[in-house]
PDB file of N, CA and C in Angstrom:
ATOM      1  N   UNK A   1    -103.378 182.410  86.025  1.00  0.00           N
ATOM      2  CA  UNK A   1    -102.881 181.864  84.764  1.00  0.00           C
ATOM      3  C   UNK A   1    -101.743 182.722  84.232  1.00  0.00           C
ATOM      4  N   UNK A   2    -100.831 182.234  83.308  1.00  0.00           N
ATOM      5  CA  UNK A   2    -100.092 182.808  82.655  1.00  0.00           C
ATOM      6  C   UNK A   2    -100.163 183.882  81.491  1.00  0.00           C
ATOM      7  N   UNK A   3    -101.213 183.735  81.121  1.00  0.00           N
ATOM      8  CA  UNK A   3    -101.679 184.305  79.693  1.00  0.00           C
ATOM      9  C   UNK A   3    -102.065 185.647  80.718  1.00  0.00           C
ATOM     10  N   UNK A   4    -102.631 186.202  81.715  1.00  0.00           N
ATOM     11  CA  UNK A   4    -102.665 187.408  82.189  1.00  0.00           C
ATOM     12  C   UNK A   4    -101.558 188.273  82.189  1.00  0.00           C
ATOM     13  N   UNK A   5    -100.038 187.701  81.883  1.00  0.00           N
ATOM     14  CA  UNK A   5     -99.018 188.205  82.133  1.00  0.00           C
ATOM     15  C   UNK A   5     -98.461 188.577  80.708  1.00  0.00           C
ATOM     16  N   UNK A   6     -99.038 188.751  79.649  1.00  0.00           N
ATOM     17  CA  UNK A   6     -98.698 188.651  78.300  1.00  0.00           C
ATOM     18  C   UNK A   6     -98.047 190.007  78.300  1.00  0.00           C
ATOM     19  N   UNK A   7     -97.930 190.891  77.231  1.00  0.00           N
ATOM     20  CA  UNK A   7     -97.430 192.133  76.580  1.00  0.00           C
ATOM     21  C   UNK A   7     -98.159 193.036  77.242  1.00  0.00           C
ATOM     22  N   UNK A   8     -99.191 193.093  77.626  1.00  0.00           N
ATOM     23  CA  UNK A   8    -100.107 194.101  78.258  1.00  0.00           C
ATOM     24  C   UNK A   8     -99.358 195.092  79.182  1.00  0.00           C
ATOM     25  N   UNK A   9     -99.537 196.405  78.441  1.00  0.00           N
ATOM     26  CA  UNK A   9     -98.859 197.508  79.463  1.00  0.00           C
ATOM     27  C   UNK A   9     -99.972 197.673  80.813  1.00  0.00           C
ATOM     28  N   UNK A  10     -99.229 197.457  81.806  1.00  0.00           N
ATOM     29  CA  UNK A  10     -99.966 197.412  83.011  1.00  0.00           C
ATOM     30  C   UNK A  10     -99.803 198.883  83.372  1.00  0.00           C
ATOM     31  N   UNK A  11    -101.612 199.193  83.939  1.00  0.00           N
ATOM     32  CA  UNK A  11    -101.863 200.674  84.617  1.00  0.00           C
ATOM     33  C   UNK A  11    -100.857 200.893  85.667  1.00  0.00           C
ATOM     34  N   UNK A  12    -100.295 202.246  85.135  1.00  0.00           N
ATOM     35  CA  UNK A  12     -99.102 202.469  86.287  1.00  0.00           C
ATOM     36  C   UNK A  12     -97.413 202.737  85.607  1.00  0.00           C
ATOM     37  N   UNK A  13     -97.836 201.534  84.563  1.00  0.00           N
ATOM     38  CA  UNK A  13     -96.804 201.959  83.410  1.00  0.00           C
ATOM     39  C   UNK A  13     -96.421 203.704  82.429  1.00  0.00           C
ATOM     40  N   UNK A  14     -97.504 204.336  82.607  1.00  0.00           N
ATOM     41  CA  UNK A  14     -97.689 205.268  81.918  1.00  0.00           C
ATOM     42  C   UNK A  14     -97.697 206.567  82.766  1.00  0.00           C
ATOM     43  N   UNK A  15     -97.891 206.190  84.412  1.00  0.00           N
ATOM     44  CA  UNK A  15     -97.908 207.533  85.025  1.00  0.00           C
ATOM     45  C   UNK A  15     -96.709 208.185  84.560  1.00  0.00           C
ATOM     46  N   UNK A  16     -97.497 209.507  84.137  1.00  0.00           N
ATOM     47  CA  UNK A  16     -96.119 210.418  84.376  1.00  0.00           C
ATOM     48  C   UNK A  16     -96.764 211.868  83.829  1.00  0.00           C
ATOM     49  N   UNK A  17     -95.763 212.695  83.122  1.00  0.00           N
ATOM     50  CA  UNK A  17     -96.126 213.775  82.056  1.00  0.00           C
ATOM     51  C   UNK A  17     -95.071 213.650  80.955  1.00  0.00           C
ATOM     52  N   UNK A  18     -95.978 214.044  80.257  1.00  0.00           N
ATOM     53  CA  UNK A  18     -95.574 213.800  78.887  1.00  0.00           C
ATOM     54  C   UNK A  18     -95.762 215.448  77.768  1.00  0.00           C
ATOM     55  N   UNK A  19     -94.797 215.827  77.189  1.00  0.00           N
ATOM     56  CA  UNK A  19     -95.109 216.877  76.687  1.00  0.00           C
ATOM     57  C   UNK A  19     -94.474 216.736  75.214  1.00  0.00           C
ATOM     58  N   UNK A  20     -95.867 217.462  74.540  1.00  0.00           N
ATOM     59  CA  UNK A  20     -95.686 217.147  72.382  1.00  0.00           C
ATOM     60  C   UNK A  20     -95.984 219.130  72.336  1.00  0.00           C
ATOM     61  N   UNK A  21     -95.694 219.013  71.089  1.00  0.00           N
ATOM     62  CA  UNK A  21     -96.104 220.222  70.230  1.00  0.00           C
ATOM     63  C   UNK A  21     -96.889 219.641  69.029  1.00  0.00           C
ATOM     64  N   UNK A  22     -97.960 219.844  68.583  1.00  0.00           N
ATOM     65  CA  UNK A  22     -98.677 219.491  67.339  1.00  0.00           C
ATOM     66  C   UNK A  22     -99.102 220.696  66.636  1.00  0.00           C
ATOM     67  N   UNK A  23     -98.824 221.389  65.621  1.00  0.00           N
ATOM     68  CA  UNK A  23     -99.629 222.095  64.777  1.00  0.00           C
ATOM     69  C   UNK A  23     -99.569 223.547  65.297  1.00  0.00           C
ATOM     70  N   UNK A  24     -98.420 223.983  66.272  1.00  0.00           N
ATOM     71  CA  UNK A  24     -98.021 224.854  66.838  1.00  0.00           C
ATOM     72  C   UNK A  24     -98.771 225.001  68.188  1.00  0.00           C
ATOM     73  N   UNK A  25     -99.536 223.815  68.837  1.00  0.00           N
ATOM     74  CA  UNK A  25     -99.960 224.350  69.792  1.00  0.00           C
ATOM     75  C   UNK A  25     -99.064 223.186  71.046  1.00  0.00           C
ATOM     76  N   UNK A  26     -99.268 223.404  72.324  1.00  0.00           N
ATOM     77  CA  UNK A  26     -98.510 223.004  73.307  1.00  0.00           C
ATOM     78  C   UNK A  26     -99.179 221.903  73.987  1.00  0.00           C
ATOM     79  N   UNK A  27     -98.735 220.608  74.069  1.00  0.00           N
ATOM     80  CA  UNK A  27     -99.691 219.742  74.648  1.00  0.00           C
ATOM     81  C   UNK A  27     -99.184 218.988  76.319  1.00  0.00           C
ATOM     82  N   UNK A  28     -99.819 219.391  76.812  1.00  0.00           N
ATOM     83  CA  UNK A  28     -99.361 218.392  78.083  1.00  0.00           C
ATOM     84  C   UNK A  28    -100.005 217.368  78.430  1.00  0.00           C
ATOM     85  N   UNK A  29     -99.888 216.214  78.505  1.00  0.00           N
ATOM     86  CA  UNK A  29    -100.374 215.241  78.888  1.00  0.00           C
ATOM     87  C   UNK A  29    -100.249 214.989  80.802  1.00  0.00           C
ATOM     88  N   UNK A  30    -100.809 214.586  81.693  1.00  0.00           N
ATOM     89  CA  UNK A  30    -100.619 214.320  82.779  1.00  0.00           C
ATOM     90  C   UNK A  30    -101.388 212.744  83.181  1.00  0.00           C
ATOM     91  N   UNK A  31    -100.759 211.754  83.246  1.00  0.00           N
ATOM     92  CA  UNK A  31    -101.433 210.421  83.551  1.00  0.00           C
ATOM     93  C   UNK A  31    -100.940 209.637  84.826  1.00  0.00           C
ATOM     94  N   UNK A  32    -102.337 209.038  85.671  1.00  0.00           N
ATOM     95  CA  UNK A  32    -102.094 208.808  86.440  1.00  0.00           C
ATOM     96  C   UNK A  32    -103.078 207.785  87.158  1.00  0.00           C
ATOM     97  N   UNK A  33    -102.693 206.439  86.894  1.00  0.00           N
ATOM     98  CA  UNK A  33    -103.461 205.222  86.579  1.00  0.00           C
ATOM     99  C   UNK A  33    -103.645 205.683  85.777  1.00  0.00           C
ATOM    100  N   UNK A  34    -105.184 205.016  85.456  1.00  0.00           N
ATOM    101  CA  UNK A  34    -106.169 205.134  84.356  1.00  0.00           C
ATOM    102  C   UNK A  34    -106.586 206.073  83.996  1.00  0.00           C
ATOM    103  N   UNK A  35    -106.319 207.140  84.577  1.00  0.00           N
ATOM    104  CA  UNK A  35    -106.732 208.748  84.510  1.00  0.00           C
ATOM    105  C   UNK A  35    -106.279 209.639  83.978  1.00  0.00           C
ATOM    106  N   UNK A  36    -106.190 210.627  83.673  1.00  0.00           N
ATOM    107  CA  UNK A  36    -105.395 212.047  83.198  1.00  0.00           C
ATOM    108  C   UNK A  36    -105.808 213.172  82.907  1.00  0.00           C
ATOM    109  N   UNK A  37    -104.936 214.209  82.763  1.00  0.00           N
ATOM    110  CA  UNK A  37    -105.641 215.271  81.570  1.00  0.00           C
ATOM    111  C   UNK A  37    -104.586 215.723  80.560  1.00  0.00           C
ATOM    112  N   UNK A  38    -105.307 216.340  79.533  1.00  0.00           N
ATOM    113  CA  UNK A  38    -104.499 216.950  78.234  1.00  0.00           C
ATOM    114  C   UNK A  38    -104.684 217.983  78.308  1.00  0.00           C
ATOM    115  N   UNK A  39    -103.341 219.218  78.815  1.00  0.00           N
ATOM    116  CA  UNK A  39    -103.806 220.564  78.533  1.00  0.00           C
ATOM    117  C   UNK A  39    -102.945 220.773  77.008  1.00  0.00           C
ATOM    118  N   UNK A  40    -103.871 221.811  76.351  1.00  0.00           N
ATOM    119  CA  UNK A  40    -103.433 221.813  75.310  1.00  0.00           C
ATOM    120  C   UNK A  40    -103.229 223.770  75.341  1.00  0.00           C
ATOM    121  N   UNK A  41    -102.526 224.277  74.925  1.00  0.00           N
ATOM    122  CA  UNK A  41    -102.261 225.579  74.905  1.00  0.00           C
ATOM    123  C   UNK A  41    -102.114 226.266  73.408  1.00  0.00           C
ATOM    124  N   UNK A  42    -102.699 227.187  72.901  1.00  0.00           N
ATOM    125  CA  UNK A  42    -102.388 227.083  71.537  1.00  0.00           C
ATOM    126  C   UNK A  42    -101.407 228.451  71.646  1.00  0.00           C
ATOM    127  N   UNK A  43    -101.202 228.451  70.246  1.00  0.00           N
ATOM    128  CA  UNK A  43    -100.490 230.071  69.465  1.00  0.00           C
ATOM    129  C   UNK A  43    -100.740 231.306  70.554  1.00  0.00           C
ATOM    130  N   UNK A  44    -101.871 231.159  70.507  1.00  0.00           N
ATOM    131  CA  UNK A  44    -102.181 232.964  71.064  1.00  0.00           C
ATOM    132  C   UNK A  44    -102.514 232.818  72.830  1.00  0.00           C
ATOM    133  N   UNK A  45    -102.120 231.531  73.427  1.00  0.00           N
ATOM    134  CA  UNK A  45    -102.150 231.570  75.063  1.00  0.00           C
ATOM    135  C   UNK A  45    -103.729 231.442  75.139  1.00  0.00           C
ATOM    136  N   UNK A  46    -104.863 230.750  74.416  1.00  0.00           N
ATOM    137  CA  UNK A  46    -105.448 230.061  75.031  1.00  0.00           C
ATOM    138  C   UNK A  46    -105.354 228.891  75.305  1.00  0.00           C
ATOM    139  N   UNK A  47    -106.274 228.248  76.394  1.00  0.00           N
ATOM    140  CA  UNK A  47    -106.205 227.226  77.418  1.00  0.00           C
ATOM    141  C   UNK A  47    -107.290 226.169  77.444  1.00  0.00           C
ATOM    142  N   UNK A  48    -106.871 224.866  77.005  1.00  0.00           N
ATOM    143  CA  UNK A  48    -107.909 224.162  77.542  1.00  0.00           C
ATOM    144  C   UNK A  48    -107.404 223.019  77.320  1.00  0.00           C
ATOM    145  N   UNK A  49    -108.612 221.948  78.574  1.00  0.00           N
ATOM    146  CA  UNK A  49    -108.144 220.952  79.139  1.00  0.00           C
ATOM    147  C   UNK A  49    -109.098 219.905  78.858  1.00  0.00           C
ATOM    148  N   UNK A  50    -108.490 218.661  78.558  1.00  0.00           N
ATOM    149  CA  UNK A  50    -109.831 217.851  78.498  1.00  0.00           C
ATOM    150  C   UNK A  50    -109.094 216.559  79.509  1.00  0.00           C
ATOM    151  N   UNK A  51    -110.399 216.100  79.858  1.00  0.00           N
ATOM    152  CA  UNK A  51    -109.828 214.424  80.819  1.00  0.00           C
ATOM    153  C   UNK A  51    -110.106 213.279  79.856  1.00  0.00           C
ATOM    154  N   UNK A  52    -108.904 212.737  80.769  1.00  0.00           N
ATOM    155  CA  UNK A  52    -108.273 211.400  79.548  1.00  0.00           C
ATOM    156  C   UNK A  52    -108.451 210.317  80.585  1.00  0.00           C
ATOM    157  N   UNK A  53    -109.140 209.168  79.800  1.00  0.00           N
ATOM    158  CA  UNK A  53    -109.244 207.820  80.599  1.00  0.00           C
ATOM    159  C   UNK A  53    -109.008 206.792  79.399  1.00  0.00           C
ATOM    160  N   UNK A  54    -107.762 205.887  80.253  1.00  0.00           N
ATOM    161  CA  UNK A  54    -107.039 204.901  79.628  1.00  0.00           C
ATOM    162  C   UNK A  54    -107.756 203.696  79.587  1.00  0.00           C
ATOM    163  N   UNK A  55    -107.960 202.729  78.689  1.00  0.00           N
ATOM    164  CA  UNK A  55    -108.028 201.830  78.511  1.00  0.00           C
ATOM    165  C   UNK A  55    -106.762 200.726  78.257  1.00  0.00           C
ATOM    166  N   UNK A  56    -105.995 200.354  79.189  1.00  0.00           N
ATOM    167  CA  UNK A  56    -104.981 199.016  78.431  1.00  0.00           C
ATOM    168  C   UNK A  56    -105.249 198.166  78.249  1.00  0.00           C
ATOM    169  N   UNK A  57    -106.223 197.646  78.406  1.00  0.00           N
ATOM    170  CA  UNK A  57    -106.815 196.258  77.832  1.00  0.00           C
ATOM    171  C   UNK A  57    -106.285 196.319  75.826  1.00  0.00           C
ATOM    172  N   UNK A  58    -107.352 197.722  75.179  1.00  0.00           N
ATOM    173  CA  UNK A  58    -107.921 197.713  74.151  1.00  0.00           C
ATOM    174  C   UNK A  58    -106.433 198.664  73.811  1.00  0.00           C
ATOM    175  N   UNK A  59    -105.739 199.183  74.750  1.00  0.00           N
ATOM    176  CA  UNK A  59    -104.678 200.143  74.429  1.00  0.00           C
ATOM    177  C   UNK A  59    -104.584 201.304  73.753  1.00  0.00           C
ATOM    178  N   UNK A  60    -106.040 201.898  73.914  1.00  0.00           N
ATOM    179  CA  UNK A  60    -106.984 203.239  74.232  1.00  0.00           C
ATOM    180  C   UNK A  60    -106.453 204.267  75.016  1.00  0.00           C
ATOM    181  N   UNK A  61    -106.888 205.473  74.243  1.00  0.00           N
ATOM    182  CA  UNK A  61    -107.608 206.442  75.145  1.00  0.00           C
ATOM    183  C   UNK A  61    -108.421 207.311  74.866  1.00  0.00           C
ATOM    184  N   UNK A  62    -109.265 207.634  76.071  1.00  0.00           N
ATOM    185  CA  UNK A  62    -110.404 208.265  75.777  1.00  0.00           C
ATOM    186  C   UNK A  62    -110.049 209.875  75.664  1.00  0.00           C
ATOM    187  N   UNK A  63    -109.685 210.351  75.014  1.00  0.00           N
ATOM    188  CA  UNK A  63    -109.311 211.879  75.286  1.00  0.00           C
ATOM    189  C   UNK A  63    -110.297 212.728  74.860  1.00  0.00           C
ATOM    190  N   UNK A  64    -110.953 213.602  76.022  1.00  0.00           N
ATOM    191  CA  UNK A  64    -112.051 214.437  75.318  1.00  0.00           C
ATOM    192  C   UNK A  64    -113.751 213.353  74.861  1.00  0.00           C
ATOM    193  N   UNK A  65    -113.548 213.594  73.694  1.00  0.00           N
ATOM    194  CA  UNK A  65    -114.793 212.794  72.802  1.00  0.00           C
ATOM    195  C   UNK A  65    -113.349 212.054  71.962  1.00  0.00           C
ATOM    196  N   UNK A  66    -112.415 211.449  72.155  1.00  0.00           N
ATOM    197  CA  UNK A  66    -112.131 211.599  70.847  1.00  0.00           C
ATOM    198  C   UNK A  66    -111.508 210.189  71.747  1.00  0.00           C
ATOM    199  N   UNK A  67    -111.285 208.959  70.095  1.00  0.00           N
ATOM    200  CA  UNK A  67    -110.942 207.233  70.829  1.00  0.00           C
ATOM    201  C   UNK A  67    -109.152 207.806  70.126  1.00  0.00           C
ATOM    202  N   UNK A  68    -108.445 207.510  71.079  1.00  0.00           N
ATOM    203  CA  UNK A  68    -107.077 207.331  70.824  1.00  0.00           C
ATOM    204  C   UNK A  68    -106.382 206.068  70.820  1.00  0.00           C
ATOM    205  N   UNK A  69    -105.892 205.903  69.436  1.00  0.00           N
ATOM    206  CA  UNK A  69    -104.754 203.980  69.684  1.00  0.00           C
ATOM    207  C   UNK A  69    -103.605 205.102  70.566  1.00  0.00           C
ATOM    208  N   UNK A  70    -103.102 204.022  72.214  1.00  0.00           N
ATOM    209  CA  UNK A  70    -101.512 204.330  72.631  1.00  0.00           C
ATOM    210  C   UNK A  70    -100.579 204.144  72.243  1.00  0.00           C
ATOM    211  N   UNK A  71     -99.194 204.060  72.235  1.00  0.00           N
ATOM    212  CA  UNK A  71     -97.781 203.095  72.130  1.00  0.00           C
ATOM    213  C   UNK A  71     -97.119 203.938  73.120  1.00  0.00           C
ATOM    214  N   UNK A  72     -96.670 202.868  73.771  1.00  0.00           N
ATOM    215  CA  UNK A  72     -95.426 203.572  74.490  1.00  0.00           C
ATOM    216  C   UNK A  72     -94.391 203.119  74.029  1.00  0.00           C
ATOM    217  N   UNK A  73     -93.228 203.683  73.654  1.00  0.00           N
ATOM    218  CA  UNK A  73     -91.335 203.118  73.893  1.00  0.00           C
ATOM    219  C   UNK A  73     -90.821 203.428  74.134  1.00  0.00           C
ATOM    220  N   UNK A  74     -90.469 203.158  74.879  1.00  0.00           N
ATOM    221  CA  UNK A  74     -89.251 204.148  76.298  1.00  0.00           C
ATOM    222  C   UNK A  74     -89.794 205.319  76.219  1.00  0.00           C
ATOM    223  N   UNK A  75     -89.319 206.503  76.526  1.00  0.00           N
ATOM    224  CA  UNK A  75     -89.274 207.740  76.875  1.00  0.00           C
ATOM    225  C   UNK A  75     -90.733 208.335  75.826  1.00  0.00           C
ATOM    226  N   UNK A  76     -90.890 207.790  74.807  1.00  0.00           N
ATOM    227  CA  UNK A  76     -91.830 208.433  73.696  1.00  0.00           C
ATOM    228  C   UNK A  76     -93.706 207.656  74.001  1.00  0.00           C
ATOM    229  N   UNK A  77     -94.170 208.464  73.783  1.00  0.00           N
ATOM    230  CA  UNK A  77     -95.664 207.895  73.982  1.00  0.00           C
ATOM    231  C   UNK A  77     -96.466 208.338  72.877  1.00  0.00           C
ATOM    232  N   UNK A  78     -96.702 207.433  72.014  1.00  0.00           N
ATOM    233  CA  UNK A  78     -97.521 207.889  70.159  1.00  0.00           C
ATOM    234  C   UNK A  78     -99.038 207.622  70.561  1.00  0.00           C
ATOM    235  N   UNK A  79     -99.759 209.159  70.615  1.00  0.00           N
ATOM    236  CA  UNK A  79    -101.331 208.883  70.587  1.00  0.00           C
ATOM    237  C   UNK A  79    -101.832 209.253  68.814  1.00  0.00           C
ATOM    238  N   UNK A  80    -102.723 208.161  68.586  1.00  0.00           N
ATOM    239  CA  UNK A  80    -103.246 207.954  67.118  1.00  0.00           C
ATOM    240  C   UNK A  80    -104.387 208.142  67.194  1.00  0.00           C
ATOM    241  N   UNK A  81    -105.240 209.174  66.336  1.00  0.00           N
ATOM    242  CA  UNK A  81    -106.518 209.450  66.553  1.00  0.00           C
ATOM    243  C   UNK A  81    -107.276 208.354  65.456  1.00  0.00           C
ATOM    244  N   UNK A  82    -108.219 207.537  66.273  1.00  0.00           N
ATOM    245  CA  UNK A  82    -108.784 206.065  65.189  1.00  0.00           C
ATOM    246  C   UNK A  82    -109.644 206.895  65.068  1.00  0.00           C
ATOM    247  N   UNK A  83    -110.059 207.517  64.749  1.00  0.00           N
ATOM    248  CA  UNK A  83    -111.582 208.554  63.550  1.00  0.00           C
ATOM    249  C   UNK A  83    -110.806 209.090  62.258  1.00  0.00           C
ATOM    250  N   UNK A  84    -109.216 209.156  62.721  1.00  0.00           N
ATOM    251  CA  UNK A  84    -108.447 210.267  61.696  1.00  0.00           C
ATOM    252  C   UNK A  84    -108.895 209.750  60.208  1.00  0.00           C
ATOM    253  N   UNK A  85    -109.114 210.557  59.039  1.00  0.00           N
ATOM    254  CA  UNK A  85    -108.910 210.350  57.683  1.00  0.00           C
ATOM    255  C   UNK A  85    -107.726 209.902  57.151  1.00  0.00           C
ATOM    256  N   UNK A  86    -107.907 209.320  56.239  1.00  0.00           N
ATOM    257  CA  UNK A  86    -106.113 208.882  55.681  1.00  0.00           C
ATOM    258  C   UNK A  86    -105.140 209.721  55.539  1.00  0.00           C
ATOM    259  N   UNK A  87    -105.859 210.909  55.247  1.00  0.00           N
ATOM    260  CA  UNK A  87    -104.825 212.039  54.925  1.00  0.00           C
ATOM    261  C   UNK A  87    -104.151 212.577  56.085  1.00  0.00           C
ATOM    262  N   UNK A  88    -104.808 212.448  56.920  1.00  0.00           N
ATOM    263  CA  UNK A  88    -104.897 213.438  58.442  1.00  0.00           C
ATOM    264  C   UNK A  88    -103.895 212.744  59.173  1.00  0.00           C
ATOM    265  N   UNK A  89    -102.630 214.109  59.314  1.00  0.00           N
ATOM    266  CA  UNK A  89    -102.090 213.792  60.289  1.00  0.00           C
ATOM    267  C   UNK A  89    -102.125 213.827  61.798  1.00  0.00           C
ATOM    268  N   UNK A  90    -103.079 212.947  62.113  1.00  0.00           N
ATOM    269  CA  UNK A  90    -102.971 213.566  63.637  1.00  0.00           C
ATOM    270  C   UNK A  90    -102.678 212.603  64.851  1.00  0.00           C
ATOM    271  N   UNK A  91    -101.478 211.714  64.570  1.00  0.00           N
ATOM    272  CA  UNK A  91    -100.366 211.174  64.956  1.00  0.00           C
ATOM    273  C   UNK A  91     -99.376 212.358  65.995  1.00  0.00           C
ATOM    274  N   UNK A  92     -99.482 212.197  67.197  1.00  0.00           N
ATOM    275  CA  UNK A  92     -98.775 212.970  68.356  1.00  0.00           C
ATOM    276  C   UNK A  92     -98.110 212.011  68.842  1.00  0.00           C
ATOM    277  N   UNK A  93     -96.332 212.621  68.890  1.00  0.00           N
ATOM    278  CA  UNK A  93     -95.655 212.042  69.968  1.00  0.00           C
ATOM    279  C   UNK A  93     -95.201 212.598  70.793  1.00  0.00           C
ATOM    280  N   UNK A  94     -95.613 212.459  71.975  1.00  0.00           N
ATOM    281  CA  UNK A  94     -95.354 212.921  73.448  1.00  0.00           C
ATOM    282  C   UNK A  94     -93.813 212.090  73.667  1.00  0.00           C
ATOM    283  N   UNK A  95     -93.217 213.130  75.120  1.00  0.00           N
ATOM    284  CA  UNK A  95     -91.813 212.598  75.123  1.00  0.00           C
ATOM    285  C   UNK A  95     -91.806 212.944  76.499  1.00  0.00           C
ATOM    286  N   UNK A  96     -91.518 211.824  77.217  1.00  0.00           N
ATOM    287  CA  UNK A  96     -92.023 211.905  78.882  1.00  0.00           C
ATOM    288  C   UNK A  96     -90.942 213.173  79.257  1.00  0.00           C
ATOM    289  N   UNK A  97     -91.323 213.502  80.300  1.00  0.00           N
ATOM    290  CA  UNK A  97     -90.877 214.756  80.952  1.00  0.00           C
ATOM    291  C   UNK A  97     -89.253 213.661  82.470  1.00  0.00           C
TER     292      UNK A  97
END
């Protein structure tokens, strides 16, 4: 059918790396299909990594424990944390490598 072919970012669309700074710490994204990880590096050179699994259906991701809305546009990739408080900025834009 046609309707399978709608707006839907198809897995594969997103491989790549992607690198943000949030809140002074260093984020790398690495995706690949449906898969990935987020290393995140802070201030003082610690390290840690969590695995990320995409949803494009729902246009998700699972990062860690934590549900992320995606966007991609061109070169920029906006992860939105859906738990965030109103106040809370924790809106990341990654900028493909």
């Amino acid at each position: 059918s046609e309707a399978s072919t709608s707006s839907q970012t198809a897995v594969g669309d997103l491989d790549g790396v992607y690198k943000a700074t949030h809140e002074g710490d260093s984020l790398t994204l690495e995706i690949s299909g449906n898969k990935g990880t987020l290393t995140k590096i802070e201030r003082d050179g610690e390290q840690e990594i969590k695995q990320v699994q995409i949803d494009p259906t729902n246009q998700t991701m699972i990062v860690g424990d934590d549900v992320e809305r995606y966007r991609l546009e061109g070169n920029q990739l906006t992860l939105e944390d859906l738990s965030q408080e109103n106040d809370d900025d924790d809106t990341i834009v990654f900028t493909k490598e």
